[in-house]
PDB file of N, CA and C in Angstrom:
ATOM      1  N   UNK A   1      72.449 -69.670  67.674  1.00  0.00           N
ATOM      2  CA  UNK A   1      73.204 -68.471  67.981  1.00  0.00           C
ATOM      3  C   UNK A   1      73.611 -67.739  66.696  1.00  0.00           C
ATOM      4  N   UNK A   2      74.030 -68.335  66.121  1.00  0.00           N
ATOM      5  CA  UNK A   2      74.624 -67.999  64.354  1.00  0.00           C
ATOM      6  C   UNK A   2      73.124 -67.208  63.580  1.00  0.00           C
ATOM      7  N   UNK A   3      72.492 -67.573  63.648  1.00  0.00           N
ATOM      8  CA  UNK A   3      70.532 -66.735  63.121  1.00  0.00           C
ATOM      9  C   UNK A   3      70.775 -65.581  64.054  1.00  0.00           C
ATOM     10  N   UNK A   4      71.001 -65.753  65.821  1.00  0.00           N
ATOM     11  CA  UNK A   4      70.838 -64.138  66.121  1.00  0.00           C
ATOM     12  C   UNK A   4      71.012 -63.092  65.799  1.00  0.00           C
ATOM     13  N   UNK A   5      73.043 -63.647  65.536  1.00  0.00           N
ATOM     14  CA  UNK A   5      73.601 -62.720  64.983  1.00  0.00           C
ATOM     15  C   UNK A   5      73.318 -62.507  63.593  1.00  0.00           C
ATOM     16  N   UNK A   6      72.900 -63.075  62.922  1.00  0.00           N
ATOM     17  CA  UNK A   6      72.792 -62.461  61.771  1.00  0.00           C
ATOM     18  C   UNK A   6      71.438 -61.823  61.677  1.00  0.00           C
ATOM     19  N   UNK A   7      70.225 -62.144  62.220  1.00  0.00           N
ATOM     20  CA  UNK A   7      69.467 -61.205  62.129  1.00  0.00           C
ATOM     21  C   UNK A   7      69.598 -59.994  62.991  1.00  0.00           C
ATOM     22  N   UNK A   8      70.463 -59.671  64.155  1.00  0.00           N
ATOM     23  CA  UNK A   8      70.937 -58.689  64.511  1.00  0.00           C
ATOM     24  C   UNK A   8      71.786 -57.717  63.222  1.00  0.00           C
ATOM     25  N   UNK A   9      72.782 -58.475  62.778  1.00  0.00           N
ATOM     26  CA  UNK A   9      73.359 -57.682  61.858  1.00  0.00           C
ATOM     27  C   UNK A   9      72.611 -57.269  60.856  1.00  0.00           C
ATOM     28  N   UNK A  10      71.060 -57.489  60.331  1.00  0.00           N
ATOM     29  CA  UNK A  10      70.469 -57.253  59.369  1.00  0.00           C
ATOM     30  C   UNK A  10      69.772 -56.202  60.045  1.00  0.00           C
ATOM     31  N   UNK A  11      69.193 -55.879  60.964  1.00  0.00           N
ATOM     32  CA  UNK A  11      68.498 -55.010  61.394  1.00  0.00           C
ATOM     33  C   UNK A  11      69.210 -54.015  61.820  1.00  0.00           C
ATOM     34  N   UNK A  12      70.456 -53.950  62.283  1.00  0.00           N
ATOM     35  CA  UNK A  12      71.353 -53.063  62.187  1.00  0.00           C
ATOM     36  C   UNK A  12      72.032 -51.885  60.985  1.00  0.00           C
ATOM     37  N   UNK A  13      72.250 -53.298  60.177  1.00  0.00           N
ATOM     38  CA  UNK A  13      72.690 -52.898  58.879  1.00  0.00           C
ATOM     39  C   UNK A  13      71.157 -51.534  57.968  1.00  0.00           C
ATOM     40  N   UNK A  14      69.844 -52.644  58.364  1.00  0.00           N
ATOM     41  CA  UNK A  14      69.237 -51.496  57.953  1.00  0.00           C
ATOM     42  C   UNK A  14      68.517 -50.053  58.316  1.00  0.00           C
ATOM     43  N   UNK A  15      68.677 -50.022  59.646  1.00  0.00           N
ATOM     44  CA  UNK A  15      68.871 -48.675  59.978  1.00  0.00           C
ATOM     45  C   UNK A  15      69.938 -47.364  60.092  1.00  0.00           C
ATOM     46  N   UNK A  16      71.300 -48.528  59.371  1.00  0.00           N
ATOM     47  CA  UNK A  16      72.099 -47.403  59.258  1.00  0.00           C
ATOM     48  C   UNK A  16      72.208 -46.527  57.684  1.00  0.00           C
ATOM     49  N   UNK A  17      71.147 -47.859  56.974  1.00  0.00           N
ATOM     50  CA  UNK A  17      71.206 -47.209  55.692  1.00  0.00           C
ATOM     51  C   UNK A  17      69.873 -46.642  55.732  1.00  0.00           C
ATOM     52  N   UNK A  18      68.729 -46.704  56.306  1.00  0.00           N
ATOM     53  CA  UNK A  18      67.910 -45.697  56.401  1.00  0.00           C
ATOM     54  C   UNK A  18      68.626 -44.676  56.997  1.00  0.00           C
ATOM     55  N   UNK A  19      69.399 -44.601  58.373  1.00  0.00           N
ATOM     56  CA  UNK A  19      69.769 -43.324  58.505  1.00  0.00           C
ATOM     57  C   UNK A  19      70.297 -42.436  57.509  1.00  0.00           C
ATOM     58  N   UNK A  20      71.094 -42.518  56.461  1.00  0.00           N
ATOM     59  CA  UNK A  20      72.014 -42.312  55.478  1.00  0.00           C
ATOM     60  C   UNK A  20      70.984 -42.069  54.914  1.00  0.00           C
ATOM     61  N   UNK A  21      69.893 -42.379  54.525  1.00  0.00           N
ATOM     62  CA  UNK A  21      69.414 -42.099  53.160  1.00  0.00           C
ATOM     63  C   UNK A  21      68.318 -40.598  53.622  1.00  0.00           C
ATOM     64  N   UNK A  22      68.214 -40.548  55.242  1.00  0.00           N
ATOM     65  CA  UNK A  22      67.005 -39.779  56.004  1.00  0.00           C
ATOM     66  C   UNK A  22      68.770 -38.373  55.871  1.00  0.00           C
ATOM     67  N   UNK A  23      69.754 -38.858  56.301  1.00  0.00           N
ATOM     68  CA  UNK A  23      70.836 -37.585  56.365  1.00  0.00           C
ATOM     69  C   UNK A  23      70.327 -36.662  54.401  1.00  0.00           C
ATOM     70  N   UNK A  24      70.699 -37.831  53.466  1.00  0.00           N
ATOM     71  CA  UNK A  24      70.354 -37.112  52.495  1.00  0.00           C
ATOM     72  C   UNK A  24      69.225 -36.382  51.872  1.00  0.00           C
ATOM     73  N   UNK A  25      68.140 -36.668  52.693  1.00  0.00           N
ATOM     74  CA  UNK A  25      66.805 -35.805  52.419  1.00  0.00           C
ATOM     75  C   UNK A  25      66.943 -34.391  53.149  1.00  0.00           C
ATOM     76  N   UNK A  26      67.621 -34.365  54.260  1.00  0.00           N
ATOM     77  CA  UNK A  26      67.456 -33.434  55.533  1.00  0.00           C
ATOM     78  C   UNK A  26      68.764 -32.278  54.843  1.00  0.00           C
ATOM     79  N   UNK A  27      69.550 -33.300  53.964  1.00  0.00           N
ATOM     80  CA  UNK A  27      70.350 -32.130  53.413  1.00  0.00           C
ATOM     81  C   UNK A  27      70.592 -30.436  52.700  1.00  0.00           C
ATOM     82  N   UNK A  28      69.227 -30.611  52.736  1.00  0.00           N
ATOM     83  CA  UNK A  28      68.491 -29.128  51.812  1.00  0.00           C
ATOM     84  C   UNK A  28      68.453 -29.052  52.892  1.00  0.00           C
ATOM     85  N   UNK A  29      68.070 -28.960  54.388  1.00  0.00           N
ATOM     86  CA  UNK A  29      67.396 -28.475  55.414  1.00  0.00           C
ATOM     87  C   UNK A  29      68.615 -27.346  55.927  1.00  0.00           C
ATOM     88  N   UNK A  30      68.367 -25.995  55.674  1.00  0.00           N
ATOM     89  CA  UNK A  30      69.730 -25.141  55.699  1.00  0.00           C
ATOM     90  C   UNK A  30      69.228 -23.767  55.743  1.00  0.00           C
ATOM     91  N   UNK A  31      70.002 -22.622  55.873  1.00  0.00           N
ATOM     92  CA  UNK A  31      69.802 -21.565  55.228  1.00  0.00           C
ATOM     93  C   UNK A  31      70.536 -21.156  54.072  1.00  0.00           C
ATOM     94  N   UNK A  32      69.817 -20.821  53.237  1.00  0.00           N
ATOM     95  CA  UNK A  32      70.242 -20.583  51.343  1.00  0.00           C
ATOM     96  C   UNK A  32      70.526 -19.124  51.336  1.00  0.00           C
ATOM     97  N   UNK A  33      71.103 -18.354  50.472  1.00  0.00           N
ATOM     98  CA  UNK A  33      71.077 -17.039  50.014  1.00  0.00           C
ATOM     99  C   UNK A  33      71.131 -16.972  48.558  1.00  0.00           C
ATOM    100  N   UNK A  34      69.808 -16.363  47.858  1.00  0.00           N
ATOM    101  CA  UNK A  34      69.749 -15.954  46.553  1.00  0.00           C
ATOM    102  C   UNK A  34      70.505 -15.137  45.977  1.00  0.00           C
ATOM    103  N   UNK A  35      70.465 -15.262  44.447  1.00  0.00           N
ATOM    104  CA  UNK A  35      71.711 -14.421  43.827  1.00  0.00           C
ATOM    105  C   UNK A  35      71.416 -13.009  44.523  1.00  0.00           C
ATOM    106  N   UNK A  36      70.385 -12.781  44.542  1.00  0.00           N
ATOM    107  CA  UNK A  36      69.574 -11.446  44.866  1.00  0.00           C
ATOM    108  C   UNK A  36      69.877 -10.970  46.816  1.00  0.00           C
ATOM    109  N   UNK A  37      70.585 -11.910  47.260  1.00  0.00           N
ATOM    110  CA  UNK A  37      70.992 -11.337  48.412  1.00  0.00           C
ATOM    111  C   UNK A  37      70.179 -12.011  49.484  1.00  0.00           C
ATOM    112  N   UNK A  38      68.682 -12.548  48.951  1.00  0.00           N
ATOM    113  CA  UNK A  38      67.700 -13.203  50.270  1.00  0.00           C
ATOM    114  C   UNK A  38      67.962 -14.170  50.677  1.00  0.00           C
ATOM    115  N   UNK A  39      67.557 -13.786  51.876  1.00  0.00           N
ATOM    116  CA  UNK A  39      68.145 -15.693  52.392  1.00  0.00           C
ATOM    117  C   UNK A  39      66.452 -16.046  52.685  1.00  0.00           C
ATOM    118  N   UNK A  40      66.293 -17.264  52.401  1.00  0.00           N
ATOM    119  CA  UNK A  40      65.497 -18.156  52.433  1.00  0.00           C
ATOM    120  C   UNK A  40      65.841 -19.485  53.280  1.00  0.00           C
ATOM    121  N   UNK A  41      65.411 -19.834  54.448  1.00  0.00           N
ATOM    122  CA  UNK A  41      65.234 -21.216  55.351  1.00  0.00           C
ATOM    123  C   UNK A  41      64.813 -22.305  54.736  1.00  0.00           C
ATOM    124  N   UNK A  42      64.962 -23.436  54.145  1.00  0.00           N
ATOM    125  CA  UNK A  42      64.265 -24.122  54.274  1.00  0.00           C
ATOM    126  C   UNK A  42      64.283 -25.465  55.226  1.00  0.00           C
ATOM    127  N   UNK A  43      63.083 -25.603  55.728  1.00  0.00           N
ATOM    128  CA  UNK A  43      63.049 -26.692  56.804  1.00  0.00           C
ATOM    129  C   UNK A  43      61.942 -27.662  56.087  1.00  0.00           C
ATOM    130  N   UNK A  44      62.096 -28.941  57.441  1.00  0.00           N
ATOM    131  CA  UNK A  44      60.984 -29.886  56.920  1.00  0.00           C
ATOM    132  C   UNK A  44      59.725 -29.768  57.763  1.00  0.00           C
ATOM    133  N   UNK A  45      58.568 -30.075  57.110  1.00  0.00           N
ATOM    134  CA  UNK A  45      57.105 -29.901  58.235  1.00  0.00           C
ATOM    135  C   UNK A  45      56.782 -31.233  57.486  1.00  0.00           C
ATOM    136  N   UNK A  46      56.643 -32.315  58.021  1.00  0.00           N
ATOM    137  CA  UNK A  46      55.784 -33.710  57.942  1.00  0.00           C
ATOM    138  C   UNK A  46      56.746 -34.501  57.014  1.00  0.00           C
ATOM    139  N   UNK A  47      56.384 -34.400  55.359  1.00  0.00           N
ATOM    140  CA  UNK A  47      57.417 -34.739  54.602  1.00  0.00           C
ATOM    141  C   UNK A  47      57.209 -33.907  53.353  1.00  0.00           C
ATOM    142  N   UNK A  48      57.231 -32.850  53.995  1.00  0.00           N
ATOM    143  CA  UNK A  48      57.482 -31.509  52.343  1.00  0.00           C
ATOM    144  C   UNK A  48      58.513 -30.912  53.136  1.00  0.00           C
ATOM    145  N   UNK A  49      59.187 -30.140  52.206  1.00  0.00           N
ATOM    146  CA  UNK A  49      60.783 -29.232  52.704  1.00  0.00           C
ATOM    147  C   UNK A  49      59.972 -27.908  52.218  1.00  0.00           C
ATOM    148  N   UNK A  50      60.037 -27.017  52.947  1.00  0.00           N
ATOM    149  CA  UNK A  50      59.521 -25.804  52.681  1.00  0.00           C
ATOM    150  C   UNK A  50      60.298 -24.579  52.866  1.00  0.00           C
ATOM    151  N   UNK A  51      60.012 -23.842  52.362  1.00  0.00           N
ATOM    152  CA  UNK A  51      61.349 -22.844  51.876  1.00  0.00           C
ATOM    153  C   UNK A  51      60.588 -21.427  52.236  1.00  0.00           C
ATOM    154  N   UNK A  52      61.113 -20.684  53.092  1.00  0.00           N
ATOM    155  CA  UNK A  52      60.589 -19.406  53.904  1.00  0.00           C
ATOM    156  C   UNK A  52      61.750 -18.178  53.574  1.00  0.00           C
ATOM    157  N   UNK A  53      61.874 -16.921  53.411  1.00  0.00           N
ATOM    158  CA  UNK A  53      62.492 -15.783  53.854  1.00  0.00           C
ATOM    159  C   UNK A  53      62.443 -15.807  55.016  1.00  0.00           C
ATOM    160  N   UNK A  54      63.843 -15.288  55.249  1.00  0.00           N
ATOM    161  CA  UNK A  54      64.230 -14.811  56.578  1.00  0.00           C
ATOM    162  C   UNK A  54      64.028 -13.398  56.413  1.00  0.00           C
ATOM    163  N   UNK A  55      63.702 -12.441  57.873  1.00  0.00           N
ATOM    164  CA  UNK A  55      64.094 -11.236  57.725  1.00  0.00           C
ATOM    165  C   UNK A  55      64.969 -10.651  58.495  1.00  0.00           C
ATOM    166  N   UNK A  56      65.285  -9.124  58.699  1.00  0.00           N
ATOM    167  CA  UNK A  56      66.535  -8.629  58.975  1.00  0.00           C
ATOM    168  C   UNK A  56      66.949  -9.013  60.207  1.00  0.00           C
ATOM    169  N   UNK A  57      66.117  -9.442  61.060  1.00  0.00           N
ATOM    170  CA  UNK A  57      66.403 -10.420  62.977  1.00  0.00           C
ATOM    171  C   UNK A  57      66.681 -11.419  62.662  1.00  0.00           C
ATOM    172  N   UNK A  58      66.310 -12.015  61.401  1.00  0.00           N
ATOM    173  CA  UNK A  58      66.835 -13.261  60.935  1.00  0.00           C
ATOM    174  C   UNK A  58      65.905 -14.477  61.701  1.00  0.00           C
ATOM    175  N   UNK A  59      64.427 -14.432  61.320  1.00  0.00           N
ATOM    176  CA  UNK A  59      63.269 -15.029  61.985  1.00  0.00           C
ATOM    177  C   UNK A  59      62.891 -15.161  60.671  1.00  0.00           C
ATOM    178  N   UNK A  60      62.583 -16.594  60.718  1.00  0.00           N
ATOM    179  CA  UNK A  60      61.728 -17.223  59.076  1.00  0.00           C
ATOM    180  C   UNK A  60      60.274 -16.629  59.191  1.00  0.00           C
ATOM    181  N   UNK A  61      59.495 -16.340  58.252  1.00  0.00           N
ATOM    182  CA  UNK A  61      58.360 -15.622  57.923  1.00  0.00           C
ATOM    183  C   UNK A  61      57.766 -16.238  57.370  1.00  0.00           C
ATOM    184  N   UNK A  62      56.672 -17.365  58.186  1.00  0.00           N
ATOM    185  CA  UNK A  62      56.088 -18.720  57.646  1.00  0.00           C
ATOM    186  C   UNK A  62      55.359 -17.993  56.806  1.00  0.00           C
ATOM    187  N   UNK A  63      54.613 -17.073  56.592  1.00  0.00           N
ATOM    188  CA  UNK A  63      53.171 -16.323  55.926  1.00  0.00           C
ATOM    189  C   UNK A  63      53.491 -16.778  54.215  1.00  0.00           C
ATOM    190  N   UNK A  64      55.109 -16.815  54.696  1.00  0.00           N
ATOM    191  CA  UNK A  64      55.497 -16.897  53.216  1.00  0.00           C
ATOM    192  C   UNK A  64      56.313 -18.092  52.664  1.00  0.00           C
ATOM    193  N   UNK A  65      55.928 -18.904  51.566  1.00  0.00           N
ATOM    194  CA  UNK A  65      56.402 -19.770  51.173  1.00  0.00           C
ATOM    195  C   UNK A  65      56.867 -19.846  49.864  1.00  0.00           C
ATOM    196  N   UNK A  66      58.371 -19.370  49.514  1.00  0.00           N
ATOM    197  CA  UNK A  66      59.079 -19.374  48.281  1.00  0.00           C
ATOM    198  C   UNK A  66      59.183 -21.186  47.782  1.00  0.00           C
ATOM    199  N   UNK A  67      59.372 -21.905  48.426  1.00  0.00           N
ATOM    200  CA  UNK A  67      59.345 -23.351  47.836  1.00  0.00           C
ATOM    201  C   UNK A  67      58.726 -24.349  48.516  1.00  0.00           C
ATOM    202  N   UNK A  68      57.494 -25.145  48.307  1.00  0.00           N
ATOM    203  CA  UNK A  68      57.299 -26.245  48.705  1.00  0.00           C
ATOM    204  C   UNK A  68      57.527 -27.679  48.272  1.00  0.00           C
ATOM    205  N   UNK A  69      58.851 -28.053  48.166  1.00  0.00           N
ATOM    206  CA  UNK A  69      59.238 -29.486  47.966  1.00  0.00           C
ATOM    207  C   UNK A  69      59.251 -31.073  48.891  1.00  0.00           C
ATOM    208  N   UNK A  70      59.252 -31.539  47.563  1.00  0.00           N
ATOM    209  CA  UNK A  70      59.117 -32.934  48.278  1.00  0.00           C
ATOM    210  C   UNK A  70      60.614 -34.176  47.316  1.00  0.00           C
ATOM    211  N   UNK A  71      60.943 -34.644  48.508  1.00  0.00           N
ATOM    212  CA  UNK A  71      62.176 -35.585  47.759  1.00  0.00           C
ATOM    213  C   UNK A  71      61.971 -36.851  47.524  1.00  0.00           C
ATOM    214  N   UNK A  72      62.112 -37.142  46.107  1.00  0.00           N
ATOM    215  CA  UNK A  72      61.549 -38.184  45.460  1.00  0.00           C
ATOM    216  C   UNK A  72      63.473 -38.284  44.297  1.00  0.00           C
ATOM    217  N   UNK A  73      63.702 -40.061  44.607  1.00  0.00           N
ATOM    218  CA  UNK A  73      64.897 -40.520  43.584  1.00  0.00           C
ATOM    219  C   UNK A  73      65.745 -39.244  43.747  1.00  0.00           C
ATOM    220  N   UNK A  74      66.555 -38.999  44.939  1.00  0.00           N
ATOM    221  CA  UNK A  74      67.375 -38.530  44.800  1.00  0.00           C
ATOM    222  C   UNK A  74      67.896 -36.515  44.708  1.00  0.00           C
ATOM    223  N   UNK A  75      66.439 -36.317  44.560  1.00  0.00           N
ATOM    224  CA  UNK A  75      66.560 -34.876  44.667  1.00  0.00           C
ATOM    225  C   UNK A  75      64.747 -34.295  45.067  1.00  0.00           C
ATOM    226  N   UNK A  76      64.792 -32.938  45.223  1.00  0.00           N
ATOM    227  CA  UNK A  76      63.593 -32.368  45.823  1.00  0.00           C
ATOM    228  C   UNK A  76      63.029 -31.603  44.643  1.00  0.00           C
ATOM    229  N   UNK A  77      61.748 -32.034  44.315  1.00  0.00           N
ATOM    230  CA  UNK A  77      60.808 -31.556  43.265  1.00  0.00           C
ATOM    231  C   UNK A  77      59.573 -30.751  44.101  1.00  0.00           C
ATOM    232  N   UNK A  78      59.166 -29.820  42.940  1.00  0.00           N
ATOM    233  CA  UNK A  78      57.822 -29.214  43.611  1.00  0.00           C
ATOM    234  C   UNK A  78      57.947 -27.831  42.743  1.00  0.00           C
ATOM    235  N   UNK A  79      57.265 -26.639  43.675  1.00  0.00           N
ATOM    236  CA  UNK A  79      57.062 -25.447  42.999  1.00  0.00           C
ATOM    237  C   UNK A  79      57.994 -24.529  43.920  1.00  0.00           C
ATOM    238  N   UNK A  80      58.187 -23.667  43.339  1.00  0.00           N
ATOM    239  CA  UNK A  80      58.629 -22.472  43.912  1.00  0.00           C
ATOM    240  C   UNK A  80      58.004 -20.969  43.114  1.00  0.00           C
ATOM    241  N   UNK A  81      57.790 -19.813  44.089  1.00  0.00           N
ATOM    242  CA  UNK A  81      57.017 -19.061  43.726  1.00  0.00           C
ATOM    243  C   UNK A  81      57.857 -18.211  43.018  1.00  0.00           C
ATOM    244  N   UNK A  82      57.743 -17.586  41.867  1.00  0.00           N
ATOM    245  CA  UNK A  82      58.405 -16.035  40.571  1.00  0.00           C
ATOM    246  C   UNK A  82      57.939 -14.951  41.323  1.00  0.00           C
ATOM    247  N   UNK A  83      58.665 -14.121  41.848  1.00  0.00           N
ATOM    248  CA  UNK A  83      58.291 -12.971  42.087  1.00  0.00           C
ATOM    249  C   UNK A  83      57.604 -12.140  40.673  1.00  0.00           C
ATOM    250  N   UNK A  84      59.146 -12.403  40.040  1.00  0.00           N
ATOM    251  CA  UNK A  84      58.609 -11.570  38.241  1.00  0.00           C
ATOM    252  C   UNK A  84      57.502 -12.062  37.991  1.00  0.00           C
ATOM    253  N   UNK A  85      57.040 -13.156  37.800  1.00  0.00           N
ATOM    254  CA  UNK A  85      56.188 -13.943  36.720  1.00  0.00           C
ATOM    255  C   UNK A  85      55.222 -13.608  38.107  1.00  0.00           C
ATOM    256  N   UNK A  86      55.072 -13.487  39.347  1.00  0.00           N
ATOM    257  CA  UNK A  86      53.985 -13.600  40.040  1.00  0.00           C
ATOM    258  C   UNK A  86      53.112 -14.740  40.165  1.00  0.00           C
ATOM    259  N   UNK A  87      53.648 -16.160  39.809  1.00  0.00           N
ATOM    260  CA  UNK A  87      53.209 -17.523  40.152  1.00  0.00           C
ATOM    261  C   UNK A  87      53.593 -18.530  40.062  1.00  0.00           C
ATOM    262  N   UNK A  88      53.860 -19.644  40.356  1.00  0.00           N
ATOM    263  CA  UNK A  88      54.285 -20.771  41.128  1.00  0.00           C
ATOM    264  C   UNK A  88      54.801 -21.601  39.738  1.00  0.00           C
ATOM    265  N   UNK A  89      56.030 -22.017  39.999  1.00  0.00           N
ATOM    266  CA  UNK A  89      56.193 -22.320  38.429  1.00  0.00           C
ATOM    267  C   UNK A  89      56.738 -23.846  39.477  1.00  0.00           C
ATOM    268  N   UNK A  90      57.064 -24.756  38.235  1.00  0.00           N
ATOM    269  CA  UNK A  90      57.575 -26.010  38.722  1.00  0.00           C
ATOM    270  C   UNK A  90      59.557 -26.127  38.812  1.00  0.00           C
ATOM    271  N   UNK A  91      59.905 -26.826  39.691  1.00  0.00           N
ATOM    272  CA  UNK A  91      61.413 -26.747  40.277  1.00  0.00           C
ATOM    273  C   UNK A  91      61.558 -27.793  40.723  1.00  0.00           C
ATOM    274  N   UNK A  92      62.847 -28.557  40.360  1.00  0.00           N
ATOM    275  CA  UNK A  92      63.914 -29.457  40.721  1.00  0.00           C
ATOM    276  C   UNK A  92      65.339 -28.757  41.364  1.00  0.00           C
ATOM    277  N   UNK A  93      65.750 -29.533  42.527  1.00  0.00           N
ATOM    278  CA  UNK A  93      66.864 -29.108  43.761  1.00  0.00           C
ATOM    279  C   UNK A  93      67.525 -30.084  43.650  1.00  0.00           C
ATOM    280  N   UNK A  94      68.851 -29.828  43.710  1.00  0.00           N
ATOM    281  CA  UNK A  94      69.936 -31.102  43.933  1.00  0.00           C
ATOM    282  C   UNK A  94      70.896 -29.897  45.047  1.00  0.00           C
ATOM    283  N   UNK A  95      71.761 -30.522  45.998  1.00  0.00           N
ATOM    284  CA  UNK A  95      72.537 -29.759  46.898  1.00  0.00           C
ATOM    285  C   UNK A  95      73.941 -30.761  46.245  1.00  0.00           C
ATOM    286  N   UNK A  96      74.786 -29.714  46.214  1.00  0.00           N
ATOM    287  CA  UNK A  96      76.050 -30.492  46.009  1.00  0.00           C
ATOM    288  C   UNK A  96      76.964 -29.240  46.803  1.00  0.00           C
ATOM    289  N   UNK A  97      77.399 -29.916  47.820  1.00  0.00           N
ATOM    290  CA  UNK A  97      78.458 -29.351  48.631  1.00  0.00           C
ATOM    291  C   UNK A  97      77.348 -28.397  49.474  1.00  0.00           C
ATOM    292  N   UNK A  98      77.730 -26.587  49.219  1.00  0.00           N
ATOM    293  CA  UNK A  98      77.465 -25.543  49.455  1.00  0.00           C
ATOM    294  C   UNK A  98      76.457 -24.868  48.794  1.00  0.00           C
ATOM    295  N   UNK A  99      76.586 -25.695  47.921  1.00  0.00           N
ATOM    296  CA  UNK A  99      75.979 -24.851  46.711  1.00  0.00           C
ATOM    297  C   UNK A  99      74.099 -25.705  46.620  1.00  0.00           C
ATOM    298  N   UNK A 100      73.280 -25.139  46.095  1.00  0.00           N
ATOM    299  CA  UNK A 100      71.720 -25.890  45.731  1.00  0.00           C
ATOM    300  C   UNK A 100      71.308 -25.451  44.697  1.00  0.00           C
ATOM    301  N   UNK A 101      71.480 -26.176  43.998  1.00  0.00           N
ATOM    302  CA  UNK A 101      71.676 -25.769  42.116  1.00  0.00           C
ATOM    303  C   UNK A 101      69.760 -26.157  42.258  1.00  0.00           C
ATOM    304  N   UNK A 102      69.038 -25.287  41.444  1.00  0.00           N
ATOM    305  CA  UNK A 102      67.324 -25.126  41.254  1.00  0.00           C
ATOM    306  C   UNK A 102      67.462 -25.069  39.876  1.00  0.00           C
ATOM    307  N   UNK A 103      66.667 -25.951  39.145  1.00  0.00           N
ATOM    308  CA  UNK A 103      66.128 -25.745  37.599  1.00  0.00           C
ATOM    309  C   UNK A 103      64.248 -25.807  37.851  1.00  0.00           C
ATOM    310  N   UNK A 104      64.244 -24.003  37.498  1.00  0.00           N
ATOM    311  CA  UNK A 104      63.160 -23.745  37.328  1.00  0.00           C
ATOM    312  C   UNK A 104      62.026 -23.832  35.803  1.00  0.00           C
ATOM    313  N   UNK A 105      61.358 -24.082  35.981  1.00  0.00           N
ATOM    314  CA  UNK A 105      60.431 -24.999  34.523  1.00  0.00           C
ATOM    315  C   UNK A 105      59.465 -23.941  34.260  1.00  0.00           C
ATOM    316  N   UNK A 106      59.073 -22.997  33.379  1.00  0.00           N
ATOM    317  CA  UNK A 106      57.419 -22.348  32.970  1.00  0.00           C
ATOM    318  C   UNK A 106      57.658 -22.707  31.216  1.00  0.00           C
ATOM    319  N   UNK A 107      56.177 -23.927  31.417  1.00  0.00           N
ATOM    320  CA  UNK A 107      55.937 -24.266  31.151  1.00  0.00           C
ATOM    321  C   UNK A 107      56.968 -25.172  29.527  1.00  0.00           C
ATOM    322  N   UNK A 108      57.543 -24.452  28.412  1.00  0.00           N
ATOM    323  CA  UNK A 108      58.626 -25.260  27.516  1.00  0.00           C
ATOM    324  C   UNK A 108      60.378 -24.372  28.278  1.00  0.00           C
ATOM    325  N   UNK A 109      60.372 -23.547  29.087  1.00  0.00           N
ATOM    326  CA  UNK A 109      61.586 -22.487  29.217  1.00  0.00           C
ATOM    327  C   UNK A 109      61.589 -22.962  30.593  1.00  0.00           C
ATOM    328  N   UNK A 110      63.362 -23.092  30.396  1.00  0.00           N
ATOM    329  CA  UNK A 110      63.387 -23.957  32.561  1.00  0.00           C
ATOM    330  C   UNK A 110      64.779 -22.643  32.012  1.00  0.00           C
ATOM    331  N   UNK A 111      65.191 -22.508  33.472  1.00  0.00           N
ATOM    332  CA  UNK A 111      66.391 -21.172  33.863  1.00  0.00           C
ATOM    333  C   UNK A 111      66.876 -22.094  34.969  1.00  0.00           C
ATOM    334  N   UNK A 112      68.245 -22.109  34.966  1.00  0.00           N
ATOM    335  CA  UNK A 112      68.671 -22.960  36.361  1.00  0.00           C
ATOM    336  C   UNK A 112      69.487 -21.816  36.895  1.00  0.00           C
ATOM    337  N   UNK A 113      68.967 -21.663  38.290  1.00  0.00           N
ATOM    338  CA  UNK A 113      69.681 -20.823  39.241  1.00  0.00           C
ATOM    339  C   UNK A 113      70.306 -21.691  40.499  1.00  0.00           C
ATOM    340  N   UNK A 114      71.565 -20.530  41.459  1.00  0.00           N
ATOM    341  CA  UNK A 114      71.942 -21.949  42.067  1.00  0.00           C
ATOM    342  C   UNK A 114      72.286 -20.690  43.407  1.00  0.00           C
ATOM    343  N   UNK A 115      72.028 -21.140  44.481  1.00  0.00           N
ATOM    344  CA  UNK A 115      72.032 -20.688  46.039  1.00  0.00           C
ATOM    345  C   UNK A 115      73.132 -21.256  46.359  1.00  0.00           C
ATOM    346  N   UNK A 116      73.535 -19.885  47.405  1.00  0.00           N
ATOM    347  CA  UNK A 116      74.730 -20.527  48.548  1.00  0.00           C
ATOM    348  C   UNK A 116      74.166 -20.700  50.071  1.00  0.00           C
ATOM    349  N   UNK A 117      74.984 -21.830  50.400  1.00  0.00           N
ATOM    350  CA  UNK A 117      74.283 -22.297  51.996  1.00  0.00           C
ATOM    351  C   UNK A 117      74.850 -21.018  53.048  1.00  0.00           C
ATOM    352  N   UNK A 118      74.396 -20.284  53.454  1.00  0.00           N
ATOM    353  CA  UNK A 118      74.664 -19.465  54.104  1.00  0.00           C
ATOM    354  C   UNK A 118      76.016 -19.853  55.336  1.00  0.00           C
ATOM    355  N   UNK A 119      76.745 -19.161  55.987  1.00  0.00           N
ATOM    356  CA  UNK A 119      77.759 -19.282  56.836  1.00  0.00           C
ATOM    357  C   UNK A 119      76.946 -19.080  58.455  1.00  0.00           C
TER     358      UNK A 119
END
């Protein structure tokens, strides 16, 4: 009886820390607004977080993909597209609170910009 319970409590125990660790991936999963006023969706499709404009009905506009990340140790890496620069530079995401602080990378020059989670 004493083995049940404890392999009950182990299998328990580890789906609540997979849950916890699946809450902190899903945490980017939000609507953002750029300094610039856009709001951008990002959701998950399989296991990339992908990052869309919304427009003025406020309907994500798959055609378009401002970030395709993936979360690896703790935060979401990948590219996100430069309007200015006109191509896909490399980006690291951390969410703390409200806020989704982005350090964008071309090539030796990174710029860290930081989004609010929309209301």
């Amino acid at each position: 009886m004493n083995h049940l319970i404890t392999i009950s409590f182990f299998v328990l125990s580890i789906n609540f820390f997979a849950q916890d660790k699946q809450d902190e991936q899903n945490e980017i999963v939000a609507v953002w607004i750029t300094p610039d006023e856009i709001k951008v969706e990002i959701y998950k499709e399989g296991t990339r977080y992908i990052g869309s404009p919304i427009n003025s009905e406020g309907e994500r506009n798959t055609e378009i993909e401002v970030l395709n990340l993936e979360y690896k140790e703790g935060k979401w890496s990948g590219k996100i597209f430069s309007k200015k620069r006109e191509r896909l530079l490399d980006v690291e995401c951390q969410v703390e609170g409200d806020k989704l602080h982005l350090e964008v990378t071309a090539r030796f020059i990174s710029a860290d910009l930081q989004w609010s989670r929309a209301r």
